[in-house]
C-alpha atoms as a PDB file:
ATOM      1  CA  UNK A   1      -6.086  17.973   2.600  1.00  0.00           C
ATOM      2  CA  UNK A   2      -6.294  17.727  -0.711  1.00  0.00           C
ATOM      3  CA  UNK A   3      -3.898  20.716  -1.626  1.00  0.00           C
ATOM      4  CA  UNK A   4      -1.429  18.995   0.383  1.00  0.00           C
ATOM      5  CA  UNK A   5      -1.932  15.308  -1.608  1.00  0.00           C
ATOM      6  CA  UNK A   6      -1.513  17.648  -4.891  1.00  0.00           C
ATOM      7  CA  UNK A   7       1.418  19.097  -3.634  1.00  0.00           C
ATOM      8  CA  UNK A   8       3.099  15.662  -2.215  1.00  0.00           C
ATOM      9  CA  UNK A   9       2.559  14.036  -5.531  1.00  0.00           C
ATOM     10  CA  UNK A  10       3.067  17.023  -7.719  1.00  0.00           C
ATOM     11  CA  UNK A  11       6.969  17.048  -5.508  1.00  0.00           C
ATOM     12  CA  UNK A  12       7.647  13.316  -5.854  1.00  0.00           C
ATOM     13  CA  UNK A  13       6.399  13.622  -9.760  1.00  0.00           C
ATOM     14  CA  UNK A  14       9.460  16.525  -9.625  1.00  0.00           C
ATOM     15  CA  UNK A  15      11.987  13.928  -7.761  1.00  0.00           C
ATOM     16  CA  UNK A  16      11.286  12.243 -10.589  1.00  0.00           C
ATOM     17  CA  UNK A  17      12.166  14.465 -13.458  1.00  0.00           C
ATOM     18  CA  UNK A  18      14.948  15.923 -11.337  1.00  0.00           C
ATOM     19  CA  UNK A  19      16.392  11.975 -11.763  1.00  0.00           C
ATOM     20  CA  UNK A  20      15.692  12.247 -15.281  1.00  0.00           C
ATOM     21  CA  UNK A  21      17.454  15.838 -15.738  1.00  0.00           C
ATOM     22  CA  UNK A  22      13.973  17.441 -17.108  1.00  0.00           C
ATOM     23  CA  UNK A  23      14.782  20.654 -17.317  1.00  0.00           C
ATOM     24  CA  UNK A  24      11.146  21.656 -16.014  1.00  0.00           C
ATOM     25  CA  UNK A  25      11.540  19.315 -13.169  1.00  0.00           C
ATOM     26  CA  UNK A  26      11.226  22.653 -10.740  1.00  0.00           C
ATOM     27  CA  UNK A  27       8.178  24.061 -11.467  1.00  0.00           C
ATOM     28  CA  UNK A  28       6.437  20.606  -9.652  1.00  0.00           C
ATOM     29  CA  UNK A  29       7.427  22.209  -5.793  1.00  0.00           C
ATOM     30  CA  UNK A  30       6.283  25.071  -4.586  1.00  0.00           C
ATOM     31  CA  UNK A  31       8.630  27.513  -4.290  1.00  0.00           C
ATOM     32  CA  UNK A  32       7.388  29.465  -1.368  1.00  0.00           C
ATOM     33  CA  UNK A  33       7.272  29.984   2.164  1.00  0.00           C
ATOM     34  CA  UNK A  34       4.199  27.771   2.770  1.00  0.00           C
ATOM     35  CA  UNK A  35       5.891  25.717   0.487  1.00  0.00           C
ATOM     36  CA  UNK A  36       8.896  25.201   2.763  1.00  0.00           C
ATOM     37  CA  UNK A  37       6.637  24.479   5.700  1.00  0.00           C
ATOM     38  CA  UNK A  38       4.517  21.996   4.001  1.00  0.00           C
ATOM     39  CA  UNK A  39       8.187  20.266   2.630  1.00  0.00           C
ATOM     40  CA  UNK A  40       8.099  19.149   6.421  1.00  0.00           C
ATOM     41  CA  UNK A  41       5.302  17.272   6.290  1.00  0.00           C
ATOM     42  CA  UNK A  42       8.143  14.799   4.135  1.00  0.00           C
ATOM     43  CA  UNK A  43       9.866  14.149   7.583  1.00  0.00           C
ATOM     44  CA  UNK A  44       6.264  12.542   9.125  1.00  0.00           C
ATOM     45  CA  UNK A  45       5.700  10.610   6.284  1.00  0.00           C
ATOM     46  CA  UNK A  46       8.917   8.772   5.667  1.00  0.00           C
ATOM     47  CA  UNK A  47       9.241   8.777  10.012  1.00  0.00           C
ATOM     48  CA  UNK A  48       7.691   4.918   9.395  1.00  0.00           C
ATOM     49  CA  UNK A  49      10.620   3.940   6.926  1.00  0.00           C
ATOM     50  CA  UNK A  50      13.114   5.244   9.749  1.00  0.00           C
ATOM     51  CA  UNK A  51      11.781   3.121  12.673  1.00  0.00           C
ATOM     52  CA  UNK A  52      12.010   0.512  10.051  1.00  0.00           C
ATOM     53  CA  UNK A  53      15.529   1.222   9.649  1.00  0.00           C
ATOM     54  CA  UNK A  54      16.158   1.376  13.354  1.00  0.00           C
ATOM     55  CA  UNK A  55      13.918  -1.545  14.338  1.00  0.00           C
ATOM     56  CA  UNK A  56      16.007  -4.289  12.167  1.00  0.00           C
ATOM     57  CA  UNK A  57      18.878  -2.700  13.091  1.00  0.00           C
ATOM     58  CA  UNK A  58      18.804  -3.211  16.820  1.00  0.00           C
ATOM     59  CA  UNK A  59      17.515  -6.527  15.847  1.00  0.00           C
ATOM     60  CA  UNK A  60      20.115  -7.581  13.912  1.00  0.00           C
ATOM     61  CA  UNK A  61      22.686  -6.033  16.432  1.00  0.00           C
ATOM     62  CA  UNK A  62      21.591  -7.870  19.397  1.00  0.00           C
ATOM     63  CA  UNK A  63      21.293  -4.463  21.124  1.00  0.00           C
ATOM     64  CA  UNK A  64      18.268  -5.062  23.569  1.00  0.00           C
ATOM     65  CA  UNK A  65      16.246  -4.124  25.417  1.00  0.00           C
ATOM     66  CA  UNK A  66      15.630  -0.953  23.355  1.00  0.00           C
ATOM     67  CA  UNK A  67      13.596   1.451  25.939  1.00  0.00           C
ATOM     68  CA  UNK A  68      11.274   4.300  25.778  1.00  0.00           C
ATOM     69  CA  UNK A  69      14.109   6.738  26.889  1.00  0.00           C
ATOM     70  CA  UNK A  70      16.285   5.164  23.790  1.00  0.00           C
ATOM     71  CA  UNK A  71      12.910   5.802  21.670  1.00  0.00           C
ATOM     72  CA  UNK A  72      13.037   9.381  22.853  1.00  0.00           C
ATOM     73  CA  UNK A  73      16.434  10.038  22.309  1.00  0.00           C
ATOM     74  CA  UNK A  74      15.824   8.422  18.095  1.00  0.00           C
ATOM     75  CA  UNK A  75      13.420  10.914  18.055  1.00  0.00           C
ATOM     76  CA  UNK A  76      14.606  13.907  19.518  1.00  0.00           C
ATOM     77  CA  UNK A  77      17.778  13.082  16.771  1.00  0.00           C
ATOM     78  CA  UNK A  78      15.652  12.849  13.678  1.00  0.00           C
ATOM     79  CA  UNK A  79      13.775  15.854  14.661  1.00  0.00           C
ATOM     80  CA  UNK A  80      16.807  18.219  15.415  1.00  0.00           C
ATOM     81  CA  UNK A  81      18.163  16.705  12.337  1.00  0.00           C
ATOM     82  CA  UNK A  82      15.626  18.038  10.019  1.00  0.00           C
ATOM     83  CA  UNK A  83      15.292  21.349  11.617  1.00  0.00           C
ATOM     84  CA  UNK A  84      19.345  22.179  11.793  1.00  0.00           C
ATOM     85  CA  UNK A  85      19.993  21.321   8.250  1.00  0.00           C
ATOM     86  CA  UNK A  86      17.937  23.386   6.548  1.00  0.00           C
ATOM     87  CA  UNK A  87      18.756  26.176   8.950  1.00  0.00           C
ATOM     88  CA  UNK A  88      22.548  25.806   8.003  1.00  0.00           C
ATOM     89  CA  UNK A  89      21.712  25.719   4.671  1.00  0.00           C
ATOM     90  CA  UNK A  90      19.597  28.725   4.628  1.00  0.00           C
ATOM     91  CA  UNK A  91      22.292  30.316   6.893  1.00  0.00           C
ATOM     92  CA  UNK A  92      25.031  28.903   4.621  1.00  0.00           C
ATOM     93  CA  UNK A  93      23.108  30.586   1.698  1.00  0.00           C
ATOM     94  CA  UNK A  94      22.723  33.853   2.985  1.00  0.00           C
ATOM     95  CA  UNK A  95      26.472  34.187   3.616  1.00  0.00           C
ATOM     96  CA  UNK A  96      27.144  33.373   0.231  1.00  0.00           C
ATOM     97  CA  UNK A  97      24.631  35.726  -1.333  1.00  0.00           C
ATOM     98  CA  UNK A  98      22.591  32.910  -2.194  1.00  0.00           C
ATOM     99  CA  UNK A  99      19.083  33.335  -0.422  1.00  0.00           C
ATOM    100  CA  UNK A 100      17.065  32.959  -3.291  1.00  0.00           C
ATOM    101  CA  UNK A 101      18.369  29.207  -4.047  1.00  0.00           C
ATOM    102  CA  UNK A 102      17.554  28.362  -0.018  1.00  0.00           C
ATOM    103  CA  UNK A 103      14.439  28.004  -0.681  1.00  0.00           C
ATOM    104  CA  UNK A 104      14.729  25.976  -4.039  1.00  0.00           C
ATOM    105  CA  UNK A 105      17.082  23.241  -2.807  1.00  0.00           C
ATOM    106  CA  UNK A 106      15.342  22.678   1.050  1.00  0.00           C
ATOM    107  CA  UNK A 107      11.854  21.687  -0.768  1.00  0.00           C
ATOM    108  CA  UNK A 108      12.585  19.494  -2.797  1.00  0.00           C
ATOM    109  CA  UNK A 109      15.640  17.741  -0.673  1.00  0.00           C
ATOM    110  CA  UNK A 110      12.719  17.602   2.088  1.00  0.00           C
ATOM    111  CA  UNK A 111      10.655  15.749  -0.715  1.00  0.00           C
ATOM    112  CA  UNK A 112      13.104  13.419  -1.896  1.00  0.00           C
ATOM    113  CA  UNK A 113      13.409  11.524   1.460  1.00  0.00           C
ATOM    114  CA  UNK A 114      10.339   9.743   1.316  1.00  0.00           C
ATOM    115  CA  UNK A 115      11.789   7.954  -1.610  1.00  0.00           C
ATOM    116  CA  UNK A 116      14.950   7.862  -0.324  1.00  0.00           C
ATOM    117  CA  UNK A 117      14.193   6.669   3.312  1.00  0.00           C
ATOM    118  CA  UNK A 118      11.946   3.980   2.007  1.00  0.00           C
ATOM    119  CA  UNK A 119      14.147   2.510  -0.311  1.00  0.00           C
ATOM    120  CA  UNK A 120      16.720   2.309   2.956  1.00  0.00           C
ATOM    121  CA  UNK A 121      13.564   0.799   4.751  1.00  0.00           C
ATOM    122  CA  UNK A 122      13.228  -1.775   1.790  1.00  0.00           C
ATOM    123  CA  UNK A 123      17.169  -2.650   1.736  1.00  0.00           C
ATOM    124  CA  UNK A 124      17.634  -2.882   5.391  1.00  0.00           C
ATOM    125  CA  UNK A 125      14.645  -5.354   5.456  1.00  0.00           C
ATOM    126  CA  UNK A 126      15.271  -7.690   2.957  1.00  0.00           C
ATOM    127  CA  UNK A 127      18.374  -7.669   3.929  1.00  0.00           C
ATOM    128  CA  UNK A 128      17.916  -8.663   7.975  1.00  0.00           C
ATOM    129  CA  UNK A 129      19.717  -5.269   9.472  1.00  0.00           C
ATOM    130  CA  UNK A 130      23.276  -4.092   8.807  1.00  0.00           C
ATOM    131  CA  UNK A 131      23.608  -5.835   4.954  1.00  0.00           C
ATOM    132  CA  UNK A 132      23.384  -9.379   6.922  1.00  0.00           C
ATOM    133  CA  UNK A 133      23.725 -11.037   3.356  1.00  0.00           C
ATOM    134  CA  UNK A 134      24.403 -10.191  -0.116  1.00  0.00           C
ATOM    135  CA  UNK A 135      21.020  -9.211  -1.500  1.00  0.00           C
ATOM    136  CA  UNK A 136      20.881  -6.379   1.269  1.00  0.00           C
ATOM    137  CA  UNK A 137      24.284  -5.123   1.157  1.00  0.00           C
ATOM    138  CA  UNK A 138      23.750  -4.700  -2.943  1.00  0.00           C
ATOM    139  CA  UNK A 139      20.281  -3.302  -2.065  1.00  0.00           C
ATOM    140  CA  UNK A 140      21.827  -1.120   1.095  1.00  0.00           C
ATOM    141  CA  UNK A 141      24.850   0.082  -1.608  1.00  0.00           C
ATOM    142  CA  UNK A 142      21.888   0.544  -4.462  1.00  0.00           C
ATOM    143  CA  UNK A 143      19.925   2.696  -2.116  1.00  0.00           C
ATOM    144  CA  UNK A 144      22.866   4.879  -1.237  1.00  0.00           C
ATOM    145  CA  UNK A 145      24.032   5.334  -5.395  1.00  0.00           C
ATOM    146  CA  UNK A 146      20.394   6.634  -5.603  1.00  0.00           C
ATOM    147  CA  UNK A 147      20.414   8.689  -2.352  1.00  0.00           C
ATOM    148  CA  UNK A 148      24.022  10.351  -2.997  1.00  0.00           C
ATOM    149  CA  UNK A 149      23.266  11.140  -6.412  1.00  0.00           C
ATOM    150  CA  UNK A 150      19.385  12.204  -6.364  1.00  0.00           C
ATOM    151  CA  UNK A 151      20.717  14.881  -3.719  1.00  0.00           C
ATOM    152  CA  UNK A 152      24.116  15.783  -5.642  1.00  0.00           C
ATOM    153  CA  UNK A 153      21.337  16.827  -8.580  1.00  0.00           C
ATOM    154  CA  UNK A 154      19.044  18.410  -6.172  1.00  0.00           C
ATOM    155  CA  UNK A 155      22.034  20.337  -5.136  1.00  0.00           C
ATOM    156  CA  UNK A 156      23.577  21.174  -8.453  1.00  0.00           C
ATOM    157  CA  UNK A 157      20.733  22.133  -9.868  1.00  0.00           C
ATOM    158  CA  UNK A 158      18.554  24.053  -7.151  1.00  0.00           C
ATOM    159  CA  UNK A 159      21.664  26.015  -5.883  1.00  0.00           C
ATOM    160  CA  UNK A 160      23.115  26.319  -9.417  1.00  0.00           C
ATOM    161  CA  UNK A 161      26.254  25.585  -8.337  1.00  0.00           C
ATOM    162  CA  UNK A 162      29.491  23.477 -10.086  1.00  0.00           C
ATOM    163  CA  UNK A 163      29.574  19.671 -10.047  1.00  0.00           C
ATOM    164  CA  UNK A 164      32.193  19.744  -7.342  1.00  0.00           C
ATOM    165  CA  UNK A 165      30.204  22.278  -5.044  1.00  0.00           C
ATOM    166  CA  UNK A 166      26.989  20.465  -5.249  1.00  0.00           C
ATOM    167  CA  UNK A 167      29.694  17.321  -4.149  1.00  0.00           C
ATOM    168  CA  UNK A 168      30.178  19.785  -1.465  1.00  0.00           C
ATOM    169  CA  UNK A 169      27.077  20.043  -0.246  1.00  0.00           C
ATOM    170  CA  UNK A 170      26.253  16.242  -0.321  1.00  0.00           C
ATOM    171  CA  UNK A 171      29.665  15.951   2.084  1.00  0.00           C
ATOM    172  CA  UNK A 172      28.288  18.454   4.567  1.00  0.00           C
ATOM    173  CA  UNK A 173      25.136  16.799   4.387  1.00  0.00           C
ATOM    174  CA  UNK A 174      26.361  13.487   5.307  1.00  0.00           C
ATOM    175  CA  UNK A 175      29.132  14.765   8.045  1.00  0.00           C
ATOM    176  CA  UNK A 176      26.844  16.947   9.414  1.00  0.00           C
ATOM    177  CA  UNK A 177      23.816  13.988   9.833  1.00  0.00           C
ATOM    178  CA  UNK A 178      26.647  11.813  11.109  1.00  0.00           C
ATOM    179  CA  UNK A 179      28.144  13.790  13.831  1.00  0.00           C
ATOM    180  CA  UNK A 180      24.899  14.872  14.826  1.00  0.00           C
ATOM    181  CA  UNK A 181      23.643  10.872  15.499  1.00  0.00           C
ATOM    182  CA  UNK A 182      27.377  10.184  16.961  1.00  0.00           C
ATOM    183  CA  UNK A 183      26.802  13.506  19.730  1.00  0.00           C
ATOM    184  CA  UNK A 184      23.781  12.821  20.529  1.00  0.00           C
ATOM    185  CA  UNK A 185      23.371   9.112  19.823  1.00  0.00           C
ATOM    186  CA  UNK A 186      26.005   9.105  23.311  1.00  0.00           C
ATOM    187  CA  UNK A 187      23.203  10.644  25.391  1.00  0.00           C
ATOM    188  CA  UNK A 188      21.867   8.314  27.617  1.00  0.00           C
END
């Protein structure tokens, strides 16, 4: 346990510096196969900030009663959600003769959602669900600066790619997150 609470706050220390453009900022993940694995340990810790998310949302949509089955269905979409992405990306990455950077952008992009999805959990709270009044939409459009351009330099600088590629990326990452909830988000 407490190799894994090194490595969680050694990889949030790195978010950091990769927001301040340290140029060391990748030596805080580990860059390994257990590594990767243990990056997934991200998607039960910031699971909390996304029923947050969903909670005030259906509240503030007047979409009740919200079942077990809908629960289910949330869930099963978060979960394929982080498994697909890094898969394409690893995929993607191969293809391009770019396997060695696969591993260097999936960590710490796993990492940075805890700050990420909290900050979203924060916004969409204080702001009632859906940006209900102007503190939350400027906290909801805050959240997303900081989300779109922590994973443009996670991008551009794991992958070592231009500033338009790692643009790219953050596209395909967004598309591919929203056509995923939209498909199955119809199952019912």
């Amino acid at each position: 346990m407490a190799t894994l609470t090194s490595e969680l706050t050694k990889a949030l220390f790195g978010i950091w510096l990769i927001l301040k453009n340290h140029p060391k900022a990748e030596n805080f993940f580990n860059i390994s196969t257990a590594g990767f694995w243990r990056s997934f340990i991200a998607a039960i810790l910031v699971l909390p900030a996304n029923v947050i998310i969903t909670a005030v949302g259906i509240s503030a949509s007047g979409e009740m009663p919200y079942s077990i089955s809908d629960g289910a269905r949330d869930l099963l979409i978060y979960t394929i959600n982080w498994l697909f992405y890094p898969l394409i990306v690893i995929h993607f990455c191969r293809y391009l003769d770019l396997e060695d950077k696969a591993l260097k952008y999936i960590i710490p992009y796993n990492w940075a959602s805890i700050p990420t999805g909290y900050l979203f959990a924060f916004a969409t709270l204080i702001g009632g669900g859906l940006g209900s009044n102007h503190l939350g939409a400027g906290l909801l459009f805050l959240a997303y600066a900081f989300a779109i351009f922590l994973f443009f330099e996670i991008a551009r600088r794991q992958l070592r790619v231009s500033r338009f590629a790692a643009v790219g990326v953050v596209v395909f990452d967004f598309l591919f997150s929203i056509t995923l909830i939209s498909v199955l988000g119809f199952i019912r």
